[in-house]
Protein backbone atom coordinates (compact mmCIF):
# COMPACT_ATOMS: atom_id res chain seq x y z
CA UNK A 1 0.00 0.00 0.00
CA UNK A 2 1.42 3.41 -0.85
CA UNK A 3 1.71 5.99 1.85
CA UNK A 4 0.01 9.11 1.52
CA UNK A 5 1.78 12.50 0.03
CA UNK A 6 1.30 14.05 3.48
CA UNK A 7 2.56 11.12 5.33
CA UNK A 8 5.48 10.57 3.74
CA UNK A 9 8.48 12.55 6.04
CA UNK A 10 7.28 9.35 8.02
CA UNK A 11 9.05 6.88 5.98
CA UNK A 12 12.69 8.06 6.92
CA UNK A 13 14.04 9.90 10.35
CA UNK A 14 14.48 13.79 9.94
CA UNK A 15 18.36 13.56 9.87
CA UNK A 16 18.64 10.87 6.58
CA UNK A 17 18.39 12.63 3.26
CA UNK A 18 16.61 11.15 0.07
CA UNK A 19 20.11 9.40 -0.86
CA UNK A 20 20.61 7.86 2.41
CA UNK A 21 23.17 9.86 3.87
CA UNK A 22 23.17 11.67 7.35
CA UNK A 23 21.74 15.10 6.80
CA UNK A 24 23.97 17.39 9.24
CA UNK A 25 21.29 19.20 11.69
CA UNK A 26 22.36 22.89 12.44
CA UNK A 27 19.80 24.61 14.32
CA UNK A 28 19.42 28.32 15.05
CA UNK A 29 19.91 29.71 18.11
CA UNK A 30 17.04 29.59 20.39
CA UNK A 31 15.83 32.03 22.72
CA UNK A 32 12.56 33.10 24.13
CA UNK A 33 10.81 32.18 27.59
CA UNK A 34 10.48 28.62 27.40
CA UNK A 35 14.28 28.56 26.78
CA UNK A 36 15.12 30.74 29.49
CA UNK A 37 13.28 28.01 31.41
CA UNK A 38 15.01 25.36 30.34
CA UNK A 39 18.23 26.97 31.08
CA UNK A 40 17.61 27.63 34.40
CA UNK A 41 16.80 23.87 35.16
CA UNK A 42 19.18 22.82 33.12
CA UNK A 43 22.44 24.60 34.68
CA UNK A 44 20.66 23.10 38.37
CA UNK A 45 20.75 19.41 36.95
CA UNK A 46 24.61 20.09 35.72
CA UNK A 47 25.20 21.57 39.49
CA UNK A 48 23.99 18.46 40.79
CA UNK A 49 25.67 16.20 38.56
CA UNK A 50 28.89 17.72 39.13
CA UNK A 51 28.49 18.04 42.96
CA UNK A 52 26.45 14.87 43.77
CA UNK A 53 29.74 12.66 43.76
CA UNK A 54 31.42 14.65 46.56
CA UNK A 55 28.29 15.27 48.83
CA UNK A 56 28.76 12.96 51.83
CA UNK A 57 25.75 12.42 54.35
CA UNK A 58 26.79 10.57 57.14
CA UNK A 59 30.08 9.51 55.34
CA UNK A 60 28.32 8.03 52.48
CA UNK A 61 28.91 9.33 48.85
CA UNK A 62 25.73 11.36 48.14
CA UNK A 63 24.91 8.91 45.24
CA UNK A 64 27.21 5.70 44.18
CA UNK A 65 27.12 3.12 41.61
CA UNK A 66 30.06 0.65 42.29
CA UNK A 67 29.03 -1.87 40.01
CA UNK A 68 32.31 -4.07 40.47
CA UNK A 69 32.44 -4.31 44.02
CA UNK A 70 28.19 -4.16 44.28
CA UNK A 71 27.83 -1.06 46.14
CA UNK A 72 25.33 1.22 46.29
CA UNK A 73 24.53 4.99 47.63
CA UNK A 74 20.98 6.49 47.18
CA UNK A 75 20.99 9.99 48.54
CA UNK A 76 23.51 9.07 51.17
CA UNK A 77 21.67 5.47 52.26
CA UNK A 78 24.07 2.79 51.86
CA UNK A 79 22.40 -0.73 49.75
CA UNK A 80 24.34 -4.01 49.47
CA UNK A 81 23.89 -7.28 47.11
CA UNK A 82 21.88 -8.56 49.76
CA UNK A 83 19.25 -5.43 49.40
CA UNK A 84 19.00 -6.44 45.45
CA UNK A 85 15.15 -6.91 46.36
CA UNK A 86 14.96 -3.13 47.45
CA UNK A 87 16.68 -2.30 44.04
CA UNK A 88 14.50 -4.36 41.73
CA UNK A 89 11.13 -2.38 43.55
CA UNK A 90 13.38 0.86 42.81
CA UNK A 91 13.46 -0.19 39.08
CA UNK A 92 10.03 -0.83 38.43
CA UNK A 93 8.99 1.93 40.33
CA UNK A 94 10.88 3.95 37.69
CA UNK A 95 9.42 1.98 35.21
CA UNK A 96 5.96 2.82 36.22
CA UNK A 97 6.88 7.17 36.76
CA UNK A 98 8.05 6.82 33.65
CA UNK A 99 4.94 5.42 31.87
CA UNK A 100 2.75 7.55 33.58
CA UNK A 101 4.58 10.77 33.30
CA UNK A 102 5.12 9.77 28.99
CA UNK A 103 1.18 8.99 29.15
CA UNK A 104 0.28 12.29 30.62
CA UNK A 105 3.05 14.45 29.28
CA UNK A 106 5.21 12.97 26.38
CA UNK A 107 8.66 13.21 26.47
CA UNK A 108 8.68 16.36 28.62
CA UNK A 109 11.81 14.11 30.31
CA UNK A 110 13.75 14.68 27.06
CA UNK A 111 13.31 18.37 26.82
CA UNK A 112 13.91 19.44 29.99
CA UNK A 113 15.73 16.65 32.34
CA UNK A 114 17.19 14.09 29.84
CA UNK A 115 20.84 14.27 30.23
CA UNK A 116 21.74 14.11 26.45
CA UNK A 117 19.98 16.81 25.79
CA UNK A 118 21.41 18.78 28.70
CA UNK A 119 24.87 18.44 27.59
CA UNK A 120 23.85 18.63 23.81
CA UNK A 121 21.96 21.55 23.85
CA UNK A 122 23.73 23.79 26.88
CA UNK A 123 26.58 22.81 26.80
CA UNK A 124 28.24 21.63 23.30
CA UNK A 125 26.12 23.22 20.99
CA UNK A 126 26.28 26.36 23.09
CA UNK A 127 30.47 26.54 22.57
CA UNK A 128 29.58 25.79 18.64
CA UNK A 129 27.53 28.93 18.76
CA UNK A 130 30.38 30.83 20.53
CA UNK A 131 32.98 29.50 17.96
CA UNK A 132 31.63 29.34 14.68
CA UNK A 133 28.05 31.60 14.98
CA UNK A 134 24.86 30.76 14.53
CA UNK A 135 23.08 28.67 12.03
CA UNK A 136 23.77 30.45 8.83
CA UNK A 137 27.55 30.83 9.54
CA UNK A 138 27.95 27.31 10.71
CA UNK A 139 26.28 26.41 7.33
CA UNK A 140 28.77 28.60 5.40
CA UNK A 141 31.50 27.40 7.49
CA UNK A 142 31.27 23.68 6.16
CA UNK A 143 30.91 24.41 2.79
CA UNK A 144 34.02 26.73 2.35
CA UNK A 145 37.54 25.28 1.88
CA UNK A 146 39.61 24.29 5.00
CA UNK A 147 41.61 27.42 4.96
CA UNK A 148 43.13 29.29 8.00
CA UNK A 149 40.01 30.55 9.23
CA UNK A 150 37.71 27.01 8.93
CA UNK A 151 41.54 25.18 10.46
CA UNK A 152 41.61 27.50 13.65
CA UNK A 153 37.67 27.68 14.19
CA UNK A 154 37.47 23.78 14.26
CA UNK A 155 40.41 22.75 16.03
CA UNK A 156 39.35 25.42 19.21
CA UNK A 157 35.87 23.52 18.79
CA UNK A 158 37.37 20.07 18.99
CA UNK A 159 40.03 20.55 21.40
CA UNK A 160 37.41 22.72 24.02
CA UNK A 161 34.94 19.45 23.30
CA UNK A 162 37.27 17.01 24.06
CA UNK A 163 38.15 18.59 27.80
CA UNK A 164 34.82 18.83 28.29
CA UNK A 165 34.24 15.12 27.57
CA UNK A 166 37.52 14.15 29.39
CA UNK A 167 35.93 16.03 33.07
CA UNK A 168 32.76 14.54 32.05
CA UNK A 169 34.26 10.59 31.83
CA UNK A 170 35.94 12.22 35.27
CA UNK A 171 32.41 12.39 37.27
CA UNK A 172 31.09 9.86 35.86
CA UNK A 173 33.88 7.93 37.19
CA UNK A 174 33.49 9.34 40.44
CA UNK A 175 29.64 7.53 40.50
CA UNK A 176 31.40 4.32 40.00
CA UNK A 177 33.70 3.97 41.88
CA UNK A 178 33.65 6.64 44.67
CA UNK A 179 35.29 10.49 44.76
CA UNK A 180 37.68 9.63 47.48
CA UNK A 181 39.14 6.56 45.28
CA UNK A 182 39.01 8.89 42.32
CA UNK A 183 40.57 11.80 44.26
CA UNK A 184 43.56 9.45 45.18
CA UNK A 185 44.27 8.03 41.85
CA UNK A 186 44.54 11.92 40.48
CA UNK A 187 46.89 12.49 43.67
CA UNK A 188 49.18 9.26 43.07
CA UNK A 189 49.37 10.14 39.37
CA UNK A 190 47.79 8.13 36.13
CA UNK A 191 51.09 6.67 35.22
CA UNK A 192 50.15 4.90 39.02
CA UNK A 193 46.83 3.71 37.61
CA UNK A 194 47.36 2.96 33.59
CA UNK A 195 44.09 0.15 34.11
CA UNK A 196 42.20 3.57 35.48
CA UNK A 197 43.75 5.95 32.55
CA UNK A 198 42.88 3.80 29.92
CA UNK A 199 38.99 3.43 31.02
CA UNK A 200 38.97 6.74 31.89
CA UNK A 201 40.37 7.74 27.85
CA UNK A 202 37.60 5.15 26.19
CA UNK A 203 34.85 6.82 28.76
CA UNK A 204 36.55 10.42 27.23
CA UNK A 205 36.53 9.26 23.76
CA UNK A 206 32.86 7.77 23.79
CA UNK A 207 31.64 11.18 25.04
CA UNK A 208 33.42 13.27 22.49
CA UNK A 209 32.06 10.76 19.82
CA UNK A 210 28.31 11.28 21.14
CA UNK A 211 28.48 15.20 21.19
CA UNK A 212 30.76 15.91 18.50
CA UNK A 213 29.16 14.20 15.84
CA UNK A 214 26.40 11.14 16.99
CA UNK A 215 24.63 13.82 18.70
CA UNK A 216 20.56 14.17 17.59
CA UNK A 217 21.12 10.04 16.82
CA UNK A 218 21.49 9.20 20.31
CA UNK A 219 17.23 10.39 20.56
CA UNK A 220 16.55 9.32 16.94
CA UNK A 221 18.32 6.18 16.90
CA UNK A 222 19.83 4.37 19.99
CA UNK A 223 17.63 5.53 22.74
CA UNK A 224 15.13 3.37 23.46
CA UNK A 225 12.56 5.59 25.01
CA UNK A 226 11.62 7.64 21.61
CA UNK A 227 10.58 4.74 20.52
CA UNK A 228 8.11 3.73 23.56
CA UNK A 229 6.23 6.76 22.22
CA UNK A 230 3.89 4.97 20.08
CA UNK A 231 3.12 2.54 22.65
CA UNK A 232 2.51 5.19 25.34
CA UNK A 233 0.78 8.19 24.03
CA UNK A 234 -2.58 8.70 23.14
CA UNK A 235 -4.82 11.53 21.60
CA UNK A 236 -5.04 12.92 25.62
CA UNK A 237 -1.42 13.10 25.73
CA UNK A 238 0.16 16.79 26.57
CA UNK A 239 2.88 16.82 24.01
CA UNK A 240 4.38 20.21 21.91
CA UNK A 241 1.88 20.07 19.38
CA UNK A 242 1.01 22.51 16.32
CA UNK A 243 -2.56 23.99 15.98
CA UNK A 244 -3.41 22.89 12.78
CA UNK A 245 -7.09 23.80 12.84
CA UNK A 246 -5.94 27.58 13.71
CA UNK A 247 -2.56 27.12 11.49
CA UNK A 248 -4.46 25.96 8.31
CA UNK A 249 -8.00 26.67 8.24
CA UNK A 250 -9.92 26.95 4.72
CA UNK A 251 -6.79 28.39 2.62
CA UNK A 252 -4.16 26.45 4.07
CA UNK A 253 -1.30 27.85 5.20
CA UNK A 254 0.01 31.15 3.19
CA UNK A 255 3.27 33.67 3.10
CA UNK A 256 2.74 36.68 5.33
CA UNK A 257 1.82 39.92 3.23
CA UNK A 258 1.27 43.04 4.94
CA UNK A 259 -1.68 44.53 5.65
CA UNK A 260 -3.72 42.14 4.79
CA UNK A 261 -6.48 40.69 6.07
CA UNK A 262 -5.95 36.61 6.38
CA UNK A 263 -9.19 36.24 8.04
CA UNK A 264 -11.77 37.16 5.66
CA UNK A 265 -9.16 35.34 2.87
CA UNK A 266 -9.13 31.66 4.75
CA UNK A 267 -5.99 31.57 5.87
CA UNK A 268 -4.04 29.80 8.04
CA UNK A 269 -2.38 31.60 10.79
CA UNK A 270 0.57 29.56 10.29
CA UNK A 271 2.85 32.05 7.83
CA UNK A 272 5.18 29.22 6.64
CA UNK A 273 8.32 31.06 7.74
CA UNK A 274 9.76 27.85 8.29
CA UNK A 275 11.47 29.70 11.92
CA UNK A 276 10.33 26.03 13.74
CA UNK A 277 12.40 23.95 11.15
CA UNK A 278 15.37 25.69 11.56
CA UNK A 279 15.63 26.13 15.23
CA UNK A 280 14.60 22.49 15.42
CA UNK A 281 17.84 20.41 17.13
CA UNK A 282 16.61 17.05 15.64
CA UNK A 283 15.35 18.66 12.02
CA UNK A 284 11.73 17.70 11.95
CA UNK A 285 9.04 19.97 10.69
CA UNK A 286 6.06 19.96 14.03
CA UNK A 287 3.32 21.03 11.79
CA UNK A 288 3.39 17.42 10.35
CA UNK A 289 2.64 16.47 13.69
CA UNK A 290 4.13 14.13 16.67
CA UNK A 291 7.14 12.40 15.42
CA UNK A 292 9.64 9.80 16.88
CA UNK A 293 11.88 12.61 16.53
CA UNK A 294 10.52 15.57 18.72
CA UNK A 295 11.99 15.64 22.24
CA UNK A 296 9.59 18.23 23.38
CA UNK A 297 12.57 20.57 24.04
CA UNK A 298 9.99 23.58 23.19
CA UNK A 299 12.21 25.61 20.67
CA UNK A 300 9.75 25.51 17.97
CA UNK A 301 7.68 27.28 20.70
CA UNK A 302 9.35 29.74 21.33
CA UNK A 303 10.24 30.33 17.83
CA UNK A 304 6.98 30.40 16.44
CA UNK A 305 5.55 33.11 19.43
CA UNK A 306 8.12 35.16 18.34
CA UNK A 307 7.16 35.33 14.65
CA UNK A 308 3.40 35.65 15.86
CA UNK A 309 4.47 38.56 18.22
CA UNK A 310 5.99 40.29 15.04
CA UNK A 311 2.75 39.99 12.72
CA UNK A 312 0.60 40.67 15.40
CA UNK A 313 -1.24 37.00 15.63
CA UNK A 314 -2.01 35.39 18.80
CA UNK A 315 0.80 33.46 19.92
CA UNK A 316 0.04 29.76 21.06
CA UNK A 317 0.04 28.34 17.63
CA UNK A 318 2.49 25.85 18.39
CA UNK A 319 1.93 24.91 22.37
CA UNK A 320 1.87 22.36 25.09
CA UNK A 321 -1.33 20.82 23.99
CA UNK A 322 -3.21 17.22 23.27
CA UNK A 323 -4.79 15.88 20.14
CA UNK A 324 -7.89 16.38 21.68
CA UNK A 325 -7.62 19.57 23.08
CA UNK A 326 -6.56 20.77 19.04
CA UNK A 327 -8.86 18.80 17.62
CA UNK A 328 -11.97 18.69 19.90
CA UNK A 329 -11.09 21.89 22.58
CA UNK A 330 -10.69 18.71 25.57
CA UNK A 331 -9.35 20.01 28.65
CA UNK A 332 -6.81 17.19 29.90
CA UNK A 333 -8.04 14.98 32.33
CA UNK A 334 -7.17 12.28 34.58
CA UNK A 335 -8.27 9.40 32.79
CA UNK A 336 -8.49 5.70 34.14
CA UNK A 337 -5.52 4.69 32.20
CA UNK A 338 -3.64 7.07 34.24
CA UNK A 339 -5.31 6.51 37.32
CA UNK A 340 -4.43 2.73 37.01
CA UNK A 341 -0.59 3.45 36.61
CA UNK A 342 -1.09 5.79 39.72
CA UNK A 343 -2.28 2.91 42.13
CA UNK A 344 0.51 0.78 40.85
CA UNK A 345 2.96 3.34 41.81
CA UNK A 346 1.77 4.38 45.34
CA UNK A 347 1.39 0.86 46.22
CA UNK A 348 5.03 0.13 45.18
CA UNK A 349 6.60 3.43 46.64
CA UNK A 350 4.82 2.59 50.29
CA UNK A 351 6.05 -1.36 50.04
CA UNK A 352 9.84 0.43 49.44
CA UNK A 353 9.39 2.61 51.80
CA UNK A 354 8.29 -0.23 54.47
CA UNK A 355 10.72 -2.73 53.10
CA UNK A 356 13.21 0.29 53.82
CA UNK A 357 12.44 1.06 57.09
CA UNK A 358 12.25 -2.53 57.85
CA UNK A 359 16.03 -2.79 56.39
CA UNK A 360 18.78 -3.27 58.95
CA UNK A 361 22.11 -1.85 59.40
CA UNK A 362 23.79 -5.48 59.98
CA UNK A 363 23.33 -8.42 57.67
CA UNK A 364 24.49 -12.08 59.14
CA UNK A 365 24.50 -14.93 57.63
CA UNK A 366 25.38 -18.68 58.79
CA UNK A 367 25.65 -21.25 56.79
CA UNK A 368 26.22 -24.99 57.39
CA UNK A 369 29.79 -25.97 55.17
CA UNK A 370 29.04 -28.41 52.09
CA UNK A 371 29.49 -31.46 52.06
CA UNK A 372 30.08 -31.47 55.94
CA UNK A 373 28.30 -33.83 58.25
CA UNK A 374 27.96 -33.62 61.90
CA UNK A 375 30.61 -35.02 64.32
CA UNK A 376 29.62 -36.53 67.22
CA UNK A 377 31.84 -35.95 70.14
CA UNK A 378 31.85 -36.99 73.84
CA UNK A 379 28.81 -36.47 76.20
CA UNK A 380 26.24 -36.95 73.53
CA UNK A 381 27.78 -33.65 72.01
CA UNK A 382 26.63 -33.29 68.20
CA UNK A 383 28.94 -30.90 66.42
CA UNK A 384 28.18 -29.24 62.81
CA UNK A 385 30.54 -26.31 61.19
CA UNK A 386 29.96 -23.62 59.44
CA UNK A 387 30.89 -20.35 57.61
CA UNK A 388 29.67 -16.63 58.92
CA UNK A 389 29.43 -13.55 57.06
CA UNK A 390 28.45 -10.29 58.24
CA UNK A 391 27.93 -7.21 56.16
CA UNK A 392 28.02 -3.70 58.16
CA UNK A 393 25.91 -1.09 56.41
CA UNK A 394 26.60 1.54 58.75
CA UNK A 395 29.75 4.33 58.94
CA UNK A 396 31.13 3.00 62.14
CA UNK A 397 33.22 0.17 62.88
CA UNK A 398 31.09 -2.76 65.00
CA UNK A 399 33.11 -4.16 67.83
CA UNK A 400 33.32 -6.90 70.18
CA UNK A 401 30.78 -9.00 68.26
CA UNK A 402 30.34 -12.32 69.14
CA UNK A 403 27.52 -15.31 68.38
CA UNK A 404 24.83 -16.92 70.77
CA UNK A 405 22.42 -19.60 70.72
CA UNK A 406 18.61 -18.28 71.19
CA UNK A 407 16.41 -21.55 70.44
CA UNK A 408 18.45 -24.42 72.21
CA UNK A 409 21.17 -24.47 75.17
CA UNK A 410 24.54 -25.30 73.37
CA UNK A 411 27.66 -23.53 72.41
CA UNK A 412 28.96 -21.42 69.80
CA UNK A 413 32.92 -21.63 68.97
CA UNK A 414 35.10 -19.43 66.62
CA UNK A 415 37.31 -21.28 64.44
CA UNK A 416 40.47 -18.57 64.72
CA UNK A 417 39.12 -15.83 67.98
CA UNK A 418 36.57 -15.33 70.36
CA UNK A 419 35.09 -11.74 69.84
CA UNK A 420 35.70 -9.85 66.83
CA UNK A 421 34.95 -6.20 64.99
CA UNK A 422 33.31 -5.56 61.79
CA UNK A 423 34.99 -2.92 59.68
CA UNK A 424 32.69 0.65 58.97
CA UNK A 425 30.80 -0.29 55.30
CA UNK A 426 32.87 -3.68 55.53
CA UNK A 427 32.39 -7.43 55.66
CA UNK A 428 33.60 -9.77 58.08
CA UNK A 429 33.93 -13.83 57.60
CA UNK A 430 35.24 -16.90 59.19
CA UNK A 431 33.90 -20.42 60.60
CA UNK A 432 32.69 -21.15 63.88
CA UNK A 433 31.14 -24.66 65.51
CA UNK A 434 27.69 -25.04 66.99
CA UNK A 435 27.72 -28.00 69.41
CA UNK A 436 24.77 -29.05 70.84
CA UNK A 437 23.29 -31.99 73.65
CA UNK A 438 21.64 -34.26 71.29
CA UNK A 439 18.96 -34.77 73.82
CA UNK A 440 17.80 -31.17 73.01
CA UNK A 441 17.25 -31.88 69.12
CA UNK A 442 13.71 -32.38 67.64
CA UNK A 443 14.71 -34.39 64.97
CA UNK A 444 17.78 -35.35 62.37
CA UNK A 445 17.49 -31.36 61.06
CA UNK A 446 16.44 -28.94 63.51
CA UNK A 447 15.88 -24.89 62.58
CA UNK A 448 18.57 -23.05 65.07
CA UNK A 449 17.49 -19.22 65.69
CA UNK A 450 21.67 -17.54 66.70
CA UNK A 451 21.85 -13.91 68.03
CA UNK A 452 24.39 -11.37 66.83
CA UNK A 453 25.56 -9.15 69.90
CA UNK A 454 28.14 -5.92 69.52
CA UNK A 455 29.02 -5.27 73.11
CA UNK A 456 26.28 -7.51 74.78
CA UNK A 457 23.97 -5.79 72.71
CA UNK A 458 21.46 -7.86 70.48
CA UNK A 459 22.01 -6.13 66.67
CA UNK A 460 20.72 -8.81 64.80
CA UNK A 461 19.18 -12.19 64.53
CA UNK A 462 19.41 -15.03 61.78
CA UNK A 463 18.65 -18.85 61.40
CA UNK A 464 20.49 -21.81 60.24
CA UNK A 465 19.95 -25.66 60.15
CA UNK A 466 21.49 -28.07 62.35
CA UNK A 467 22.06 -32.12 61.56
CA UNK A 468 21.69 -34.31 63.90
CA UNK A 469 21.06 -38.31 64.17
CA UNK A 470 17.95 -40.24 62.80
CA UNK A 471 17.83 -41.81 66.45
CA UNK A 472 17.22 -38.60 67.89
CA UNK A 473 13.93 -38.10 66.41
């Protein structure tokens, strides 16, 4: 089936030409209020990003993602392998603001928060503007010869980008494996660390490749959120949306002449200055509707309420609006759909927030050694081994811990001390014996309940199994 003249832009992204090539994007300059906006958040998020890594609440890293060693910090609250269960709820809970917030508002995330666009859009292409001017000029620039001017322009722009990327690949660093660690490899020297340096340099080098020339095709091609899109939005959907009933009306849309009177012609009060193309970062025309393109980044807004400011026509033509709302004047409203991905999300943010509270600052395990069986020893004495470990989620150092029997009378024995200390945000292992009276065992694999005291103080509980004679049952 052939596609439709109008529908056509459809069968290829904005940035692929009609011989299959990549069709460079250079946008104008944007400015206006919605940009302003945008700025202003934006610079916050970088503040954050940049600081976040060398925030410490109670001696934890602000936020951490030590993927090789399986530590976590969220917002200064430490999370081990053994709170995977808390992380998994964390993910879906994501999962779920995410759907919701694309139902209700499209990709509002990409505009405004996403940090791609962030660093594309306020940071690189922001230098580019500095450097080689504004869309016109940057056009020119390509096209001419690489002669003195074109050589000195693009080397400033590639050198400044790749320092950029290099402190980027820095911070993010800093998220994986701590700023402290970080801070003392840059002390000792990278010659100190080459395993570090050369991470570090591919980290640098995929960065520069992103947002000196991927760019756009990071929300076009590999992200996989543009493409949830048509899954998620509907005709209720607040996305940045062109007025096509006001923009086209009877005439279509139609050049700007002055003094005349477009109203009692039929036209449109779109004026088909094409300002929304050109200050458009991914190269998509809005008035042909929502595309897998769009990020909702609002410069087409802006662009167009400037050109309606200028031939005195209400601004608004392109907006934060729904299909409805353009098509049928729908005010947006909570609809079920919504209100089901609500529920879903409350009830998973309280059980994290329980589980959470519930969570405790010392993890023990004790576990019988495989392949061991029990010894029996004089006195009736039934003896099993096994191996201890004990996580301490907390900024101080545990001491004087020791093991205790709460569900039968018997003993507990270290293999190597008696008492010992758990380092601050360490791990502590070993092997102790549990001997028992076998007149005291239930049957040939009783359920033993052991207490974990610091200083006589009860900080944790935990159960193990215990073997024991058939005859004993």
């Amino acid at each position: 089936m052939e596609t439709p003249e109008n529908e056509k832009f459809r069968d290829s992204i904005g940035t692929i030409n009609e011989e299959g090539k990549r069709a460079w994007v250079y946008p104008k300059k944007p400015s206006g209020k919605y940009y302003n906006y945008r700025k202003w958040v934006s610079y916050g998020l970088l503040i954050f990003l940049f600081a976040a890594p060398f925030i410490k609440i109670n001696g934890n890293q602000f936020l951490l993602f030590n993927v090789l060693e399986r530590r976590f910090n969220i917002f200064g609250a430490p999370f081990w392998p053994q709170d995977f269960h808390l992380f998994v709820i964390s993910m879906l809970i994501g999962v779920i603001f995410i759907t919701l917030f694309t139902v209700a508002f499209g990709r509002l995330f990409c505009g405004w928060v996403c940090p791609q666009t962030i660093f594309m859009e306020m940071v690189f292409r922001r230098i580019e503007y500095w450097i080689e001017g504004d869309r016109g000029k940057q056009i020119r620039l390509n096209k001419q010869p690489w002669n003195a001017e074109k050589i000195r322009k693009r080397t400033l722009k590639w050198i400044i980008f790749f320092i950029i990327s290099f402190l980027i690949a820095n911070i993010f660093l800093a998220y994986l494996i701590g700023s402290d660690v970080l801070l003392g490899y840059i002390i000792d020297g990278p010659l100190q660390h080459i395993s570090t340096l050369i991470s570090l340099l591919i980290f640098t080098a995929v960065f520069y490749f992103v947002f000196a020339w991927f760019r756009e095709q990071v929300c076009i091609i590999a992200c996989p959120y543009g493409r949830l899109q048509g899954v998620l939005l509907d005709s209720k959907s607040i996305v940045v949306a062109y007025d096509y009933k006001r923009g086209e009306k009877e005439a279509g849309r139609a050049k700007f002449k002055k003094n005349e009177d477009r109203i009692s012609t039929g036209k449109g009060d779109c004026i088909d200055c094409f300002q929304c193309v050109h200050v458009c970062p991914t190269g998509i025309d809005i008035r042909n509707g929502t595309q897998l393109e769009c990020v909702n980044c609002t410069a087409c807004i802006d662009a167009c309420d400037h050109m309606m400011e200028k031939v005195n026509l209400p601004k608004g033509l392109i907006r934060y609006a729904s299909e409805d709302n353009i098509a049928k004047k729908a005010k947006f409203k909570f609809t079920p759909r919504l209100k089901g991905y609500s529920a879903v999300l409350i009830i998973l943010t309280g059980v994290l927030l329980g589980m959470s509270f519930l969570r405790n600052d010392v993890e023990a395990n004790i576990l019988r050694l495989p392949g061991q069986l029990y010894e029996r020893k004089e006195n009736n004495i039934i003896s099993n081994v096994y191996t201890y470990k004990l996580v301490n989620k907390t900024t101080t150092e545990i001491e004087d811990v020791r093991f205790e029997l709460m569900s039968h009378k018997g003993k507990i024995e270290l293999v190597t001390h008696k008492n010992f200390s758990v380092p601050k945000q360490g791990i502590a292992e070993g092997t102790l014996f549990i001997e028992i009276n076998g007149a005291a065992l239930k049957g040939d694999s009783d359920r033993l309940k052991i207490g974990v005291y610091s200083n006589d103080k009860l900080i944790e509980t935990t159960t193990t199994a215990f073997l024991g004679p058939r005859s004993y049952r």
